[in-house]
Protein backbone atom coordinates (compact mmCIF):
# COMPACT_ATOMS: atom_id res chain seq x y z
CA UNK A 1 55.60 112.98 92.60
CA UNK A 2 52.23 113.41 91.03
CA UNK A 3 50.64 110.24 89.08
CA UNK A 4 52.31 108.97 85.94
CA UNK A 5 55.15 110.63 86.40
CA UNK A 6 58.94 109.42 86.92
CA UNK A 7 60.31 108.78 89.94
CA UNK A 8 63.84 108.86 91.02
CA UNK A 9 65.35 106.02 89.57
CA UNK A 10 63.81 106.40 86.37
CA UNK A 11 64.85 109.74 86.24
CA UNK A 12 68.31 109.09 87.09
CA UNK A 13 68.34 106.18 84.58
CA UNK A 14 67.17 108.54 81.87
CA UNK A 15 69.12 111.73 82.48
CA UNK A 16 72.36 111.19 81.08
CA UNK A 17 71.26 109.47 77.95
CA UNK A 18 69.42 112.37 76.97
CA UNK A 19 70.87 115.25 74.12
CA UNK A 20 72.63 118.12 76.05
CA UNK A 21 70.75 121.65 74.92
CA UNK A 22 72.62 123.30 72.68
CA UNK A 23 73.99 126.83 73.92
CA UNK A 24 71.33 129.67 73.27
CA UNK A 25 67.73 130.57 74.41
CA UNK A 26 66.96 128.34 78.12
CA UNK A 27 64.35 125.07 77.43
CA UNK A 28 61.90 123.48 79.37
CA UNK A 29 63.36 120.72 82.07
CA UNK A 30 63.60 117.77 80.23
CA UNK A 31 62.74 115.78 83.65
CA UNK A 32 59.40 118.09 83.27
CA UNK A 33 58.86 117.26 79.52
CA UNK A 34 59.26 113.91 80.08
CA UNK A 35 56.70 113.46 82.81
CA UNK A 36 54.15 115.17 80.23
CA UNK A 37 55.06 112.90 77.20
CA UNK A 38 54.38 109.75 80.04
CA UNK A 39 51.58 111.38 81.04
CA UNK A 40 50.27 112.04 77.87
CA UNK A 41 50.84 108.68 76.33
CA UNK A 42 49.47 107.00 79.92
CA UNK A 43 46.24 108.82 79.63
CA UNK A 44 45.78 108.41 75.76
CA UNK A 45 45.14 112.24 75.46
CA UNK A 46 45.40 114.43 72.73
CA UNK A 47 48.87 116.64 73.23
CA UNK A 48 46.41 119.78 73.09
CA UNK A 49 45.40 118.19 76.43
CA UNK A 50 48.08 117.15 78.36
CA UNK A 51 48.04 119.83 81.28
CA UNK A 52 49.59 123.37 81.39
CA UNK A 53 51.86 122.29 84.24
CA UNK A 54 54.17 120.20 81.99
CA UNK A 55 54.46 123.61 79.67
CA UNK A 56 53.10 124.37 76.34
CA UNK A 57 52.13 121.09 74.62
CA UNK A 58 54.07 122.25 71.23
CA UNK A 59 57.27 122.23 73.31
CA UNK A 60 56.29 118.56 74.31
CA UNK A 61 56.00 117.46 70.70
CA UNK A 62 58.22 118.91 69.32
CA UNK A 63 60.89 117.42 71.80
CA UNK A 64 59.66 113.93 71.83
CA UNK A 65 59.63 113.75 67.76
CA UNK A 66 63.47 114.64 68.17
CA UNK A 67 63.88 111.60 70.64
CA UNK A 68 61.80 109.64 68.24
CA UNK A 69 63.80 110.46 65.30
CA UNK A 70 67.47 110.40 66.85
CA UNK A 71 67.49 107.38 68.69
CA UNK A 72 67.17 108.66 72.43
CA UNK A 73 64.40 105.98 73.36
CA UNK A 74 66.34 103.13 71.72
CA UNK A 75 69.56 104.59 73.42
CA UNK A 76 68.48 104.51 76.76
CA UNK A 77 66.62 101.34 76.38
CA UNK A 78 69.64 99.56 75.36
CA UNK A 79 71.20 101.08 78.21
CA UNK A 80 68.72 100.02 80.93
CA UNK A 81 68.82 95.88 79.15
CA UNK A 82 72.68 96.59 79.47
CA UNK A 83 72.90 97.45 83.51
CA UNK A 84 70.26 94.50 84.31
CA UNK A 85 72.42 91.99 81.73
CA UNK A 86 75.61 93.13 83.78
CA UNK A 87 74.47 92.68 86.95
CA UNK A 88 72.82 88.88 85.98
CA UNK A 89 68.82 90.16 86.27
CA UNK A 90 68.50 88.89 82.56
CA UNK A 91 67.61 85.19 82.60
CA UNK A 92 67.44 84.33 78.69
CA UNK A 93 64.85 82.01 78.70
CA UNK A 94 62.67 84.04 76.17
CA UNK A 95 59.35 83.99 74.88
CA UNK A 96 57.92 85.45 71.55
CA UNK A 97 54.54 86.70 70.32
CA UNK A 98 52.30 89.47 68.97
CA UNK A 99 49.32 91.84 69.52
CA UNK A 100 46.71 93.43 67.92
CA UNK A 101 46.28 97.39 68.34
CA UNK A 102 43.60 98.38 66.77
CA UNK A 103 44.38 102.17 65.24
CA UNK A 104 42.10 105.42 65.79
CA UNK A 105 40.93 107.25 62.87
CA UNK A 106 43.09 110.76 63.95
CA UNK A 107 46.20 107.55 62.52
CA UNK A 108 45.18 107.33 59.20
CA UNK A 109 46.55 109.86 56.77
CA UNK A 110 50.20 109.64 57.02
CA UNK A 111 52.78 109.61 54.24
CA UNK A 112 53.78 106.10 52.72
CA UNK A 113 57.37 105.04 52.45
CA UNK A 114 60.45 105.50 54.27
CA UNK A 115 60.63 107.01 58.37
CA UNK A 116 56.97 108.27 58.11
CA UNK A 117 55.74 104.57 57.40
CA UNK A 118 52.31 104.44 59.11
CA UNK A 119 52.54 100.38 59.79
CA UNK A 120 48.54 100.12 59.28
CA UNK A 121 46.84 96.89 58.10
CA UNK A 122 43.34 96.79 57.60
CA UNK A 123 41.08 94.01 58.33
CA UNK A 124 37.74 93.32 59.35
CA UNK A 125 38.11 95.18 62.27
CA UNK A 126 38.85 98.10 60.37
CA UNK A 127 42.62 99.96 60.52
CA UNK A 128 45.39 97.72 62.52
CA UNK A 129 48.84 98.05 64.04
CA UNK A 130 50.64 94.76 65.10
CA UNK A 131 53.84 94.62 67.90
CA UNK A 132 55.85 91.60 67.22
CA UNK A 133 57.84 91.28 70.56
CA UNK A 134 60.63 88.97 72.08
CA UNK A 135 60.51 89.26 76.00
CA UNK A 136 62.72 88.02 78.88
CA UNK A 137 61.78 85.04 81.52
CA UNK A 138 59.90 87.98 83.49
CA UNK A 139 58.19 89.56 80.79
CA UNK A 140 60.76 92.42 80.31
CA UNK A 141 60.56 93.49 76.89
CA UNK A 142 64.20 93.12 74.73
CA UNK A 143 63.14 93.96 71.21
CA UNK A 144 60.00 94.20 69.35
CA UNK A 145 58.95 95.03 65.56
CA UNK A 146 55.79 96.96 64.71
CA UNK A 147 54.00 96.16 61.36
CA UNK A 148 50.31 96.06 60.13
CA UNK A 149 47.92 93.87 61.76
CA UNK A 150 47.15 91.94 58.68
CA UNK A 151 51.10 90.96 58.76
CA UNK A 152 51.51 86.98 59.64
CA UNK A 153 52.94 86.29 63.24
CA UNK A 154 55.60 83.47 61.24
CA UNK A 155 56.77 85.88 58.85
CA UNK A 156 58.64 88.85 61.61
CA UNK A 157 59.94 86.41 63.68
CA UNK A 158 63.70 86.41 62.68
CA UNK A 159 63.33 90.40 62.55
CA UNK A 160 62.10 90.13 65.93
CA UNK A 161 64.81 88.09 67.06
CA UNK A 162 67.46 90.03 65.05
CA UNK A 163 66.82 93.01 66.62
CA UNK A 164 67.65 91.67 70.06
CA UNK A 165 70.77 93.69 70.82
CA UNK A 166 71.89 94.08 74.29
CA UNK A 167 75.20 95.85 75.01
CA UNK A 168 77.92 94.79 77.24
CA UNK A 169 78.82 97.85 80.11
CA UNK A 170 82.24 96.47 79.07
CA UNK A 171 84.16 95.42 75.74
CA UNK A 172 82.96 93.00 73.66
CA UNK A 173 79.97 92.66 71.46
CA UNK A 174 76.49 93.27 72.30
CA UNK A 175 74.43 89.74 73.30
CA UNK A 176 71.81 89.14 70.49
CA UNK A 177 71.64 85.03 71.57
CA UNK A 178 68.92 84.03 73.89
CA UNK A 179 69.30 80.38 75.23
CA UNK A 180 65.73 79.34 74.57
CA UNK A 181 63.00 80.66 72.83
CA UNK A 182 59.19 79.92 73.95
CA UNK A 183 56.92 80.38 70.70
CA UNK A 184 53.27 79.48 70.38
CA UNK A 185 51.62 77.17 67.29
CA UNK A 186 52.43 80.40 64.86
CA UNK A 187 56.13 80.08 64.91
CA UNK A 188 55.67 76.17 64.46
CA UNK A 189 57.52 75.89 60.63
CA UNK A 190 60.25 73.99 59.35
CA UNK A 191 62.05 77.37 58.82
CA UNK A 192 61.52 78.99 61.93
CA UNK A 193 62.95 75.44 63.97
CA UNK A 194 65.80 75.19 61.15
CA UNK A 195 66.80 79.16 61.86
CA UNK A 196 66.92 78.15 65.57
CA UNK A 197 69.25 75.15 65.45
CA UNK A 198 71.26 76.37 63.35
CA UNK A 199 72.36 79.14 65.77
CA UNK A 200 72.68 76.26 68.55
CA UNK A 201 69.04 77.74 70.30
CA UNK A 202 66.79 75.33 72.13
CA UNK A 203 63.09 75.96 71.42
CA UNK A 204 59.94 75.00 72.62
CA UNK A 205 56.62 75.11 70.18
CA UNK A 206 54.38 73.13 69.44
CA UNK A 207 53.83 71.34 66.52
CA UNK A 208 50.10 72.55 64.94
CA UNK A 209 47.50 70.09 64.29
CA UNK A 210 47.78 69.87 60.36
CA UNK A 211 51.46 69.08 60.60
CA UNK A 212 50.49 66.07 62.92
CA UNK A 213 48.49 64.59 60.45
CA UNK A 214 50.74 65.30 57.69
CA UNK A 215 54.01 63.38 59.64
CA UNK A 216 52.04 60.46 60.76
CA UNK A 217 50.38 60.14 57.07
CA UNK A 218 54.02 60.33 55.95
CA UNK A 219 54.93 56.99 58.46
CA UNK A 220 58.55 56.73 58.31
CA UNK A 221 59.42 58.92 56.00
CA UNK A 222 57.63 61.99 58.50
CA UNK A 223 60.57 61.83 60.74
CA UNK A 224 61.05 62.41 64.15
CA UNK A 225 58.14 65.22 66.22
CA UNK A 226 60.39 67.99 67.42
CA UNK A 227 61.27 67.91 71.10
CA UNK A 228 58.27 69.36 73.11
CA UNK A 229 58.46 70.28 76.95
CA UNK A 230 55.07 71.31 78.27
CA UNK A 231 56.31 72.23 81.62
CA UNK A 232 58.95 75.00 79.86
CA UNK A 233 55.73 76.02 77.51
CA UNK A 234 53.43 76.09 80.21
CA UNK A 235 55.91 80.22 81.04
CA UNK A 236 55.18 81.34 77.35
CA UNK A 237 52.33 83.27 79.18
CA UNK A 238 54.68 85.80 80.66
CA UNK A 239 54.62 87.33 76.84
CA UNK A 240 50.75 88.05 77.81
CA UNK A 241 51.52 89.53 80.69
CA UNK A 242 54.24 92.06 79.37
CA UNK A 243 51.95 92.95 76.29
CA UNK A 244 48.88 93.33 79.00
CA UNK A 245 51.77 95.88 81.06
CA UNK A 246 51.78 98.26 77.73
CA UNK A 247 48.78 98.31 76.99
CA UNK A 248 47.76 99.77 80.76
CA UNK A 249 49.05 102.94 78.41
CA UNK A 250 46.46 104.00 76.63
CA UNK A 251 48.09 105.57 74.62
CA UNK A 252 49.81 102.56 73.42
CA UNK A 253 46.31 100.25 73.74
CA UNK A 254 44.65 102.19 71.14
CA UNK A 255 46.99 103.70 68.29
CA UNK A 256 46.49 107.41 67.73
CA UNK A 257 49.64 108.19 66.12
CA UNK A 258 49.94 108.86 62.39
CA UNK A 259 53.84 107.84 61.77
CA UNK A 260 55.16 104.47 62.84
CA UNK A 261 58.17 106.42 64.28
CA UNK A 262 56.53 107.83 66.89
CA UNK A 263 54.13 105.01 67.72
CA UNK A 264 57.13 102.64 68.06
CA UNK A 265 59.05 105.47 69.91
CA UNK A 266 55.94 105.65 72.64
CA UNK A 267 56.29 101.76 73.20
CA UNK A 268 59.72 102.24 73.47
CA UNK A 269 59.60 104.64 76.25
CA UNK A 270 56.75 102.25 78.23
CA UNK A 271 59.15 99.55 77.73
CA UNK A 272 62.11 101.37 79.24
CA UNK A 273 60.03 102.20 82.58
CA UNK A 274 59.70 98.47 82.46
CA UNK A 275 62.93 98.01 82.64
CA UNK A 276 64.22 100.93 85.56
């Protein structure tokens, strides 16, 4: 097994939840095209680049764009939360925050509206993706949203928790429920904290400094602080840790793709390794 590519148990993981090939002219391997879209989205090249040994580069698009646009990444992701949820590797203590990628210039220039959405804020820093993401107590990614990086952290978070959606191997519905959510002062508003109780979900965040002042100026009428348990917040950092695990892909550090389909589909796919 050269570097960046699958091993095994990935591979096994991934096999059966890809499309069958349709009857007709023989494909590439799809174990092969897969270790070149890795490797390509590992190294942050150019698909021109990616080496001849994964076959031609078009073929490697082209194939990955399908994925992208049928589901296959969000299939087998789903899958992989599924198998660790059934076998009790999940532990639902979960923690919630966001990261700046800044965007290349080869990501500007994409359609607006509908699938081909480029999800590009600009700022001072120039052009700006953002991944709002919801991780498990080890920093296991379970469901993330990708906007522009001039989008507020307070404003995705109950799309970033409604997208949680982990399936059950057996009947019944699919868990979307943690049992506690870490958040840092960002997610600290009165709608975020009434959202949470009244789905019955323990939180810990802190209260920011202005709303301090503005309960204690209150007196009485402030009401009680909100429950705050600095040794639970003091594991909000594994959130840092799984966004510092993407970005080791380059290609997912820096933004080079033009749609947000396929930028999303690329974290996807780093998200299910981190997972098998």
């Amino acid at each position: 097994m050269r570097r960046h590519e699958l091993s095994d148990a990935e591979w096994d993981l991934m096999r059966p939840l890809l499309p069958r090939p349709s009857l007709g002219r023989p494909r590439l391997d799809d174990r092969m095209v897969l270790n070149g879209i890795v490797w390509k989205f590992r190294t942050g090249v150019p698909w021109r680049d990616v080496p001849e040994r994964y076959g031609p580069w078009t073929s490697l698009h082209t194939r990955f764009r399908r994925w992208a646009a049928d589901g296959t990444f969000d299939r087998i992701l789903r899958a992989a939360q599924a198998k660790a949820d059934a076998a009790g590797d999940i532990d639902w203590t979960v923690s919630v925050d966001s990261t700046i990628v800044r965007a290349h210039q080869h990501a500007a220039g994409a359609r607006k509206g509908g699938r081909q959405s480029p999800a590009l804020g600009r700022s001072r820093g120039g052009l700006t993706s953002k991944i709002h993401l919801v991780c498990d107590a080890i920093g296991r990614p379970l469901a993330f949203v990708l906007t522009g990086g001039n989008t507020n952290d307070c404003t995705q978070f109950t799309a970033v928790m409604d997208a949680i959606r982990v399936p059950r191997t057996g009947p019944g519905r699919p868990r979307t429920r943690p049992d506690h959510v870490i958040g840092d002062k960002g997610y600290s508003s009165k709608a975020i904290r009434t959202w949470l109780r009244r789905r019955g979900i323990r939180h810990t965040i802190p209260e920011r400094a202005d709303q301090v002042r503005n309960r204690a100026r209150k007196g009485s009428l402030g009401g009680r602080p909100p429950v705050f348990d600095k040794e639970v917040y003091k594991h909000r950092n594994v959130v840092e840790r799984c966004f510092n695990r993407l970005k080791q892909w380059r290609g997912i550090a820096t933004r080079y793709d033009k749609t947000a389909q396929s930028y999303k589909a690329a974290v996807t796919l780093a998200s299910i390794l981190m997972w098998a």
